[in-house]
C-alpha atoms as a PDB file:
ATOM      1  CA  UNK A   1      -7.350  17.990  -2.134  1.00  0.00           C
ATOM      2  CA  UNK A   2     -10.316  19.612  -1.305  1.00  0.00           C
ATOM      3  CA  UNK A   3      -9.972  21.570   1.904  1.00  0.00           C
ATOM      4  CA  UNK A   4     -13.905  21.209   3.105  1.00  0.00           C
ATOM      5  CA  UNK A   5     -13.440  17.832   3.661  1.00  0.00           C
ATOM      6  CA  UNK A   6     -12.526  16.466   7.411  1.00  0.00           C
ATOM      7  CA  UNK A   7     -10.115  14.291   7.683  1.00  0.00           C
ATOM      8  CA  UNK A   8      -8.904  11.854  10.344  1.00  0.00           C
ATOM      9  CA  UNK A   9      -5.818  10.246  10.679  1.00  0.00           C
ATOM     10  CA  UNK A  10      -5.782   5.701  10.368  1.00  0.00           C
ATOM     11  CA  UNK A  11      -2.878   3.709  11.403  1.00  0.00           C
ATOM     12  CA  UNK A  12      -2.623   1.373   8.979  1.00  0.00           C
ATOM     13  CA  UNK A  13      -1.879  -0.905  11.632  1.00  0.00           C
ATOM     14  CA  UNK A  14      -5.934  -0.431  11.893  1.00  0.00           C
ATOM     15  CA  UNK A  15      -6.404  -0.587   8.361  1.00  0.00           C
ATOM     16  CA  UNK A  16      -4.089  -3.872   7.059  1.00  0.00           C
ATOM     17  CA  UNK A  17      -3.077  -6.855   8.501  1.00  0.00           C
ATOM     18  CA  UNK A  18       0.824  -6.249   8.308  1.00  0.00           C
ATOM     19  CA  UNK A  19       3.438  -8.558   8.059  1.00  0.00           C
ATOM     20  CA  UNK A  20       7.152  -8.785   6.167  1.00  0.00           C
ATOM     21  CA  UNK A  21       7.819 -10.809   2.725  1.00  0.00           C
ATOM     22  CA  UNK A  22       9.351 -14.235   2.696  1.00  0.00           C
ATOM     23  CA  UNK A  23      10.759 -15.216  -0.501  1.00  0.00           C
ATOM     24  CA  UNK A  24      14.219 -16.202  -0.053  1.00  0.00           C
ATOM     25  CA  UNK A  25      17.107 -16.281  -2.416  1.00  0.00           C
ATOM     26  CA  UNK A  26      15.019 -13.974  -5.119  1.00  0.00           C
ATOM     27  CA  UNK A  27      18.397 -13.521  -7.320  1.00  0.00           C
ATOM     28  CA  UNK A  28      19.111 -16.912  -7.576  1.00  0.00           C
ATOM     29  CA  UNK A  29      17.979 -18.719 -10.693  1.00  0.00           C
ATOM     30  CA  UNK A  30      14.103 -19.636  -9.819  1.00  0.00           C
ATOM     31  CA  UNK A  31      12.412 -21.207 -12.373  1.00  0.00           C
ATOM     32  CA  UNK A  32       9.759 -19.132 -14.044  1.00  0.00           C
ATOM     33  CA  UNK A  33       6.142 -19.466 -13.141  1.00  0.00           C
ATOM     34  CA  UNK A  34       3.141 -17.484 -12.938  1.00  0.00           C
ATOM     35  CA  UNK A  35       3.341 -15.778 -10.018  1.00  0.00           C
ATOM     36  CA  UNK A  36       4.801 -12.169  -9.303  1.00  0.00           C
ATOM     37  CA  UNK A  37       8.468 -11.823  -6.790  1.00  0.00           C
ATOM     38  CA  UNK A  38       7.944  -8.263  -5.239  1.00  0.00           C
ATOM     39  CA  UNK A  39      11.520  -6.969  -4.241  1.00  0.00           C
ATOM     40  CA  UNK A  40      12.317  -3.247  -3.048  1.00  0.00           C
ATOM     41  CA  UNK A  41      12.533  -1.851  -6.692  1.00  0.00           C
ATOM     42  CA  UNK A  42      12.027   1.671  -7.123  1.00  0.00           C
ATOM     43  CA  UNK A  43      10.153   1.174 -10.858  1.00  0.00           C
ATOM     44  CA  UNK A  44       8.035  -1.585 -12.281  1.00  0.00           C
ATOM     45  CA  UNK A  45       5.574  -1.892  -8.724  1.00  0.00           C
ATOM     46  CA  UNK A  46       8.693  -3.626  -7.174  1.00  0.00           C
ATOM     47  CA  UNK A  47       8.038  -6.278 -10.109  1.00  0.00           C
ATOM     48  CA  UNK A  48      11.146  -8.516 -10.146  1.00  0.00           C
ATOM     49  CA  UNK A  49      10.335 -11.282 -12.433  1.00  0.00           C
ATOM     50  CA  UNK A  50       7.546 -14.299 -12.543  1.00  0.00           C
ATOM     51  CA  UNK A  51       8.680 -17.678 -10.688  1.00  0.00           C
ATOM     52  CA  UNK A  52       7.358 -20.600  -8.978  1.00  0.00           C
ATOM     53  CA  UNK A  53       7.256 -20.218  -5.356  1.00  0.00           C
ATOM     54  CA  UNK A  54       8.579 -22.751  -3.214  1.00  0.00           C
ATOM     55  CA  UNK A  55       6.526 -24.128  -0.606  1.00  0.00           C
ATOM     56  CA  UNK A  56       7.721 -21.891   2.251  1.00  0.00           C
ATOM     57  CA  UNK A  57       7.350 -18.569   0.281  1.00  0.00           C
ATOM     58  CA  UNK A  58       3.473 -17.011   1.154  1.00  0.00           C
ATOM     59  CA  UNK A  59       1.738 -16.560  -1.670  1.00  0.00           C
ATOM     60  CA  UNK A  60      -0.809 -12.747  -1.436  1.00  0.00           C
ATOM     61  CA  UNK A  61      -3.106 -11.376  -3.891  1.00  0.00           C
ATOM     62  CA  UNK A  62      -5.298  -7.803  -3.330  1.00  0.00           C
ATOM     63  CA  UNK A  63      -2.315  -6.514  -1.269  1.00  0.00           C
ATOM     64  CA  UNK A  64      -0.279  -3.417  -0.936  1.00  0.00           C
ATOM     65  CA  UNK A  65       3.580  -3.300  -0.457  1.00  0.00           C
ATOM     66  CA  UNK A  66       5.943  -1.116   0.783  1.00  0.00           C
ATOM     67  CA  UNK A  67       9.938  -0.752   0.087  1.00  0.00           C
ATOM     68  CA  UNK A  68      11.092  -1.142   3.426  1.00  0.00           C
ATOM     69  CA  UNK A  69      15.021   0.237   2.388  1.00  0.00           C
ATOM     70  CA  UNK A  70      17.052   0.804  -0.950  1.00  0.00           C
ATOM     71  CA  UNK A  71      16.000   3.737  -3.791  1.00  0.00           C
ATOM     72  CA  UNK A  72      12.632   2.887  -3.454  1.00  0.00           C
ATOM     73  CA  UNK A  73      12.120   3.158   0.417  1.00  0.00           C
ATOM     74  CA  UNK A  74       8.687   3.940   1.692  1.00  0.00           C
ATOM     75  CA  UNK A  75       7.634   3.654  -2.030  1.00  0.00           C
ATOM     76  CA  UNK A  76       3.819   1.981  -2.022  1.00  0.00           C
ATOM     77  CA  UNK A  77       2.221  -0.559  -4.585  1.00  0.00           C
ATOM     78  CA  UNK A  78      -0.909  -2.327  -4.995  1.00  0.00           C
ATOM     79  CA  UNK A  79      -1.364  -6.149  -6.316  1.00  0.00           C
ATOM     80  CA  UNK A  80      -4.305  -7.428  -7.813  1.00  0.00           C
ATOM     81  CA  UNK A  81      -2.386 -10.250  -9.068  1.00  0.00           C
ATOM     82  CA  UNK A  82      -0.852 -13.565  -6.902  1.00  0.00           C
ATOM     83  CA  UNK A  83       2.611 -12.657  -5.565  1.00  0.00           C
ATOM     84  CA  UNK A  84       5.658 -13.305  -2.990  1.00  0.00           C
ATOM     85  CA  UNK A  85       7.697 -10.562  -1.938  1.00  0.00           C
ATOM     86  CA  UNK A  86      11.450 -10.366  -0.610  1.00  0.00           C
ATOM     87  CA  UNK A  87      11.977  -9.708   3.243  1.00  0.00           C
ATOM     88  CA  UNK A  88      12.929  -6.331   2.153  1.00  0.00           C
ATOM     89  CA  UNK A  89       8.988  -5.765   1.583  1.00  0.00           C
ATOM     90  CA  UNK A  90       6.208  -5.108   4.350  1.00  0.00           C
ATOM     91  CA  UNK A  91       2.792  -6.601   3.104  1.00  0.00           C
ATOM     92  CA  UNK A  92      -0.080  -5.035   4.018  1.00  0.00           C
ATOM     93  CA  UNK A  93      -3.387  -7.172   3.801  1.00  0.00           C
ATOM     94  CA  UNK A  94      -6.683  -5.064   3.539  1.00  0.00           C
ATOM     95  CA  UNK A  95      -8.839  -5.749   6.822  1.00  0.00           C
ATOM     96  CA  UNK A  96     -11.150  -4.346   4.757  1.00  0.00           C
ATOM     97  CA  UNK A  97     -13.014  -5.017   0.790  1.00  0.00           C
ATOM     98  CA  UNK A  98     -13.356  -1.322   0.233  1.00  0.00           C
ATOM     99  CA  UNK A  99      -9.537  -1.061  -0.140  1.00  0.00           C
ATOM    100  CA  UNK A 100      -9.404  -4.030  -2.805  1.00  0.00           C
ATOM    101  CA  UNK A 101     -10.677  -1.043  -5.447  1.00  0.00           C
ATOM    102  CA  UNK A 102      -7.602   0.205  -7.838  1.00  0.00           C
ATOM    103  CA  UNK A 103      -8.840   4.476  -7.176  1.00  0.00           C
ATOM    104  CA  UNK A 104      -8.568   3.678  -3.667  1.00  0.00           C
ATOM    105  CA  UNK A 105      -5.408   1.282  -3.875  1.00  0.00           C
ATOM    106  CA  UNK A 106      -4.177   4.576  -5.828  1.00  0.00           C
ATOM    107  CA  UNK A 107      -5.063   6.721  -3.206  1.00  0.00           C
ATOM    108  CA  UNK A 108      -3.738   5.041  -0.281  1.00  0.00           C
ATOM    109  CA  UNK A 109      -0.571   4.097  -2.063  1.00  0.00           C
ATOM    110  CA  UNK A 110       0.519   8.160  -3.098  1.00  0.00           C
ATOM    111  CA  UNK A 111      -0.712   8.336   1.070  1.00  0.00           C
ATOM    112  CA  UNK A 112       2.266   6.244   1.963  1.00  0.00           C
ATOM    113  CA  UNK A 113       4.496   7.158  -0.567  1.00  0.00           C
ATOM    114  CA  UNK A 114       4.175  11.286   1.045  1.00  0.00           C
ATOM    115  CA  UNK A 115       6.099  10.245   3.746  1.00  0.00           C
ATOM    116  CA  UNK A 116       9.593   8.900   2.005  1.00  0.00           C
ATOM    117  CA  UNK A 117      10.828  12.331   3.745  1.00  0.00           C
ATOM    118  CA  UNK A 118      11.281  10.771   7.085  1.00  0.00           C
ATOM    119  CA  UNK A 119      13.241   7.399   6.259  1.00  0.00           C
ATOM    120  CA  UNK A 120      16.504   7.000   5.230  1.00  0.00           C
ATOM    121  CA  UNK A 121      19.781   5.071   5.732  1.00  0.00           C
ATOM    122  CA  UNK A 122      19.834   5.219   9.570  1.00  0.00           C
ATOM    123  CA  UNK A 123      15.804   5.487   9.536  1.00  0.00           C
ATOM    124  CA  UNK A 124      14.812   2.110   7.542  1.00  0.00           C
ATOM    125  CA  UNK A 125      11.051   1.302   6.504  1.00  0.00           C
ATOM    126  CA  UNK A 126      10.775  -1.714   9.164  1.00  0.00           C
ATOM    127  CA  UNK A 127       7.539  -3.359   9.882  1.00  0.00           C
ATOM    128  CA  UNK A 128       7.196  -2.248  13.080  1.00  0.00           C
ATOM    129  CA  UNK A 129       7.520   1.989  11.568  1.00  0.00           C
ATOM    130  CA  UNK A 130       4.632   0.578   9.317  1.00  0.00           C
ATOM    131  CA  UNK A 131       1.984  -0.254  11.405  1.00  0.00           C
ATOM    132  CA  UNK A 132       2.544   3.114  13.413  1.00  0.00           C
ATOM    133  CA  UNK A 133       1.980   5.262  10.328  1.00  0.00           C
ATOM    134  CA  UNK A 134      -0.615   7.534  10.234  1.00  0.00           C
ATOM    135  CA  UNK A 135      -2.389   8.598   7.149  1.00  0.00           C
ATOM    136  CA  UNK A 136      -5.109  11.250   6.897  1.00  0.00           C
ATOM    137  CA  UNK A 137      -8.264   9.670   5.196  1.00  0.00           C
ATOM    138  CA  UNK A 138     -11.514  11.848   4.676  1.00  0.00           C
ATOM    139  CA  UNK A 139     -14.478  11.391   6.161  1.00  0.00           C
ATOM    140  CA  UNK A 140     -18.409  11.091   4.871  1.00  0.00           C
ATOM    141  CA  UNK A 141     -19.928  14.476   4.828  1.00  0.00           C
ATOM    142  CA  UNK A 142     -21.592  15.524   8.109  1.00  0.00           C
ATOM    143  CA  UNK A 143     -19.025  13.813  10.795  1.00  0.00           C
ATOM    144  CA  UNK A 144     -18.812  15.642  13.492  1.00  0.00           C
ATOM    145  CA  UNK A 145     -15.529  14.653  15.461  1.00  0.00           C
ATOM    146  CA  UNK A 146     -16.702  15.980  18.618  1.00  0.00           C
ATOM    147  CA  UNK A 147     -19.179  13.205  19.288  1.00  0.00           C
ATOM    148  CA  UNK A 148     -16.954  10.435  18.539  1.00  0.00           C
ATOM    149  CA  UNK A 149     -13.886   8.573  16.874  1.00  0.00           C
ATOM    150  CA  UNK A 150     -13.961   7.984  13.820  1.00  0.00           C
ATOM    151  CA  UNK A 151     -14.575   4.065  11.893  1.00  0.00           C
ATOM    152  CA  UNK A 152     -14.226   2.653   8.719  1.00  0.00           C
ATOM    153  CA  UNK A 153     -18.062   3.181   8.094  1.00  0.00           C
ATOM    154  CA  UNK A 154     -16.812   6.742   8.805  1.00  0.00           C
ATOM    155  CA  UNK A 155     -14.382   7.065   5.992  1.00  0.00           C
ATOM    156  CA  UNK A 156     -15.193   8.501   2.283  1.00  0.00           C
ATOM    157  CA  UNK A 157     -14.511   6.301  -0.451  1.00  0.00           C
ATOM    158  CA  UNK A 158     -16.503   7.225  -2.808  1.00  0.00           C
ATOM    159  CA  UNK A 159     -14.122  10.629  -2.251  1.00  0.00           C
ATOM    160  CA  UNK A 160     -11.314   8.850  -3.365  1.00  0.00           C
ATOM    161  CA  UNK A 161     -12.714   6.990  -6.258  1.00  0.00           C
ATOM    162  CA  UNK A 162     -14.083  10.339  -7.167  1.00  0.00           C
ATOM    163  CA  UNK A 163     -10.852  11.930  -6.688  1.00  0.00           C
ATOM    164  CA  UNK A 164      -8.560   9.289  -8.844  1.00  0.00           C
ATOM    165  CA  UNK A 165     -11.007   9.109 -11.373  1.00  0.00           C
ATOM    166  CA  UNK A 166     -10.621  12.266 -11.910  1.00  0.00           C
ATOM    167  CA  UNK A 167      -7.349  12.579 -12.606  1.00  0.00           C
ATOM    168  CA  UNK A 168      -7.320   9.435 -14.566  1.00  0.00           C
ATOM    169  CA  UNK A 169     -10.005  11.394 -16.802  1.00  0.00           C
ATOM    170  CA  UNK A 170      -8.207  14.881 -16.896  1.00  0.00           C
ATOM    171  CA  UNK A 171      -5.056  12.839 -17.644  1.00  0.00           C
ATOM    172  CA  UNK A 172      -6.556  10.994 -20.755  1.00  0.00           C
ATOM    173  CA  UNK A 173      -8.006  14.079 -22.089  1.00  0.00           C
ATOM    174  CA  UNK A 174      -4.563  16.142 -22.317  1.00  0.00           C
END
């Protein structure tokens, strides 16, 4: 990443509305619908298969998840698509429009996933870990720290659709 850049480090607790999955009983036969179950998989974006939710299981769409435990702990997604998720996955609900973009869903979600290092068996992904994590977002060009705290208005996104896009581009052309 490009070391001019400041950057300021987000809870996402101030970035998402954060809560835990509730689809119950996900392998037990469900009959197949339209809509996405999100377990802790560690391929696929978590995808588990397409049911019909009962009415007790929260329905999201636009939202990020996170493997709280298994293979794919700490391991980040983004949904554009209508989906429950097992209680094994933290939701995280944009506060926010700018983060409904797929560069900057890519962006945040390789954010998360750098910090797999610190969880493990004894150290599960719990909801509560979640909305302390910090991630280091930049900032607009010409924010000077010293004045004040950062704010959303504050943070680059047009960085990190720049960024992504980029290596979406250099990817294609190799």
């Amino acid at each position: 990443m490009n070391n001019t850049k400041v950057w300021h480090g987000f809870s996402l607790d101030d970035l998402f509305i954060i809560c835990r999955g509730n689809a119950k009983n996900i392998n037990s036969k469900k009959d197949e619908g339209d809509v996405s179950l999100i377990s802790a998989k560690d391929n696929n974006n978590g995808f588990n298969k397409n049911v019909i939710p009962t009415s007790k299981e929260t329905i999201y769409k636009n939202v990020y998840t996170v493997n709280n435990n298994g293979n794919g702990v700490c391991l980040s997604y983004y949904h554009e698509y209508p989906l429950i998720a097992s209680s094994d996955v933290t939701i995280l609900k944009p506060k926010y429009d700018k983060f409904c973009n797929i560069s900057v869903a890519l962006f945040i979600t390789t954010l998360i996933r750098q910090q797999k290092s610190k969880f493990n068996y004894g150290y599960k992904m719990s909801e509560s870990r979640v909305k302390k994590q910090k991630i280091l977002l930049p900032l607009k060009q010409g924010f000077d720290e010293s004045n004040n705290s950062p704010t959303i208005e504050d943070i680059d996104f047009e960085y990190m659709i720049n960024y992504i896009n980029n290596i979406i581009t250099n990817k294609k052309s190799n």
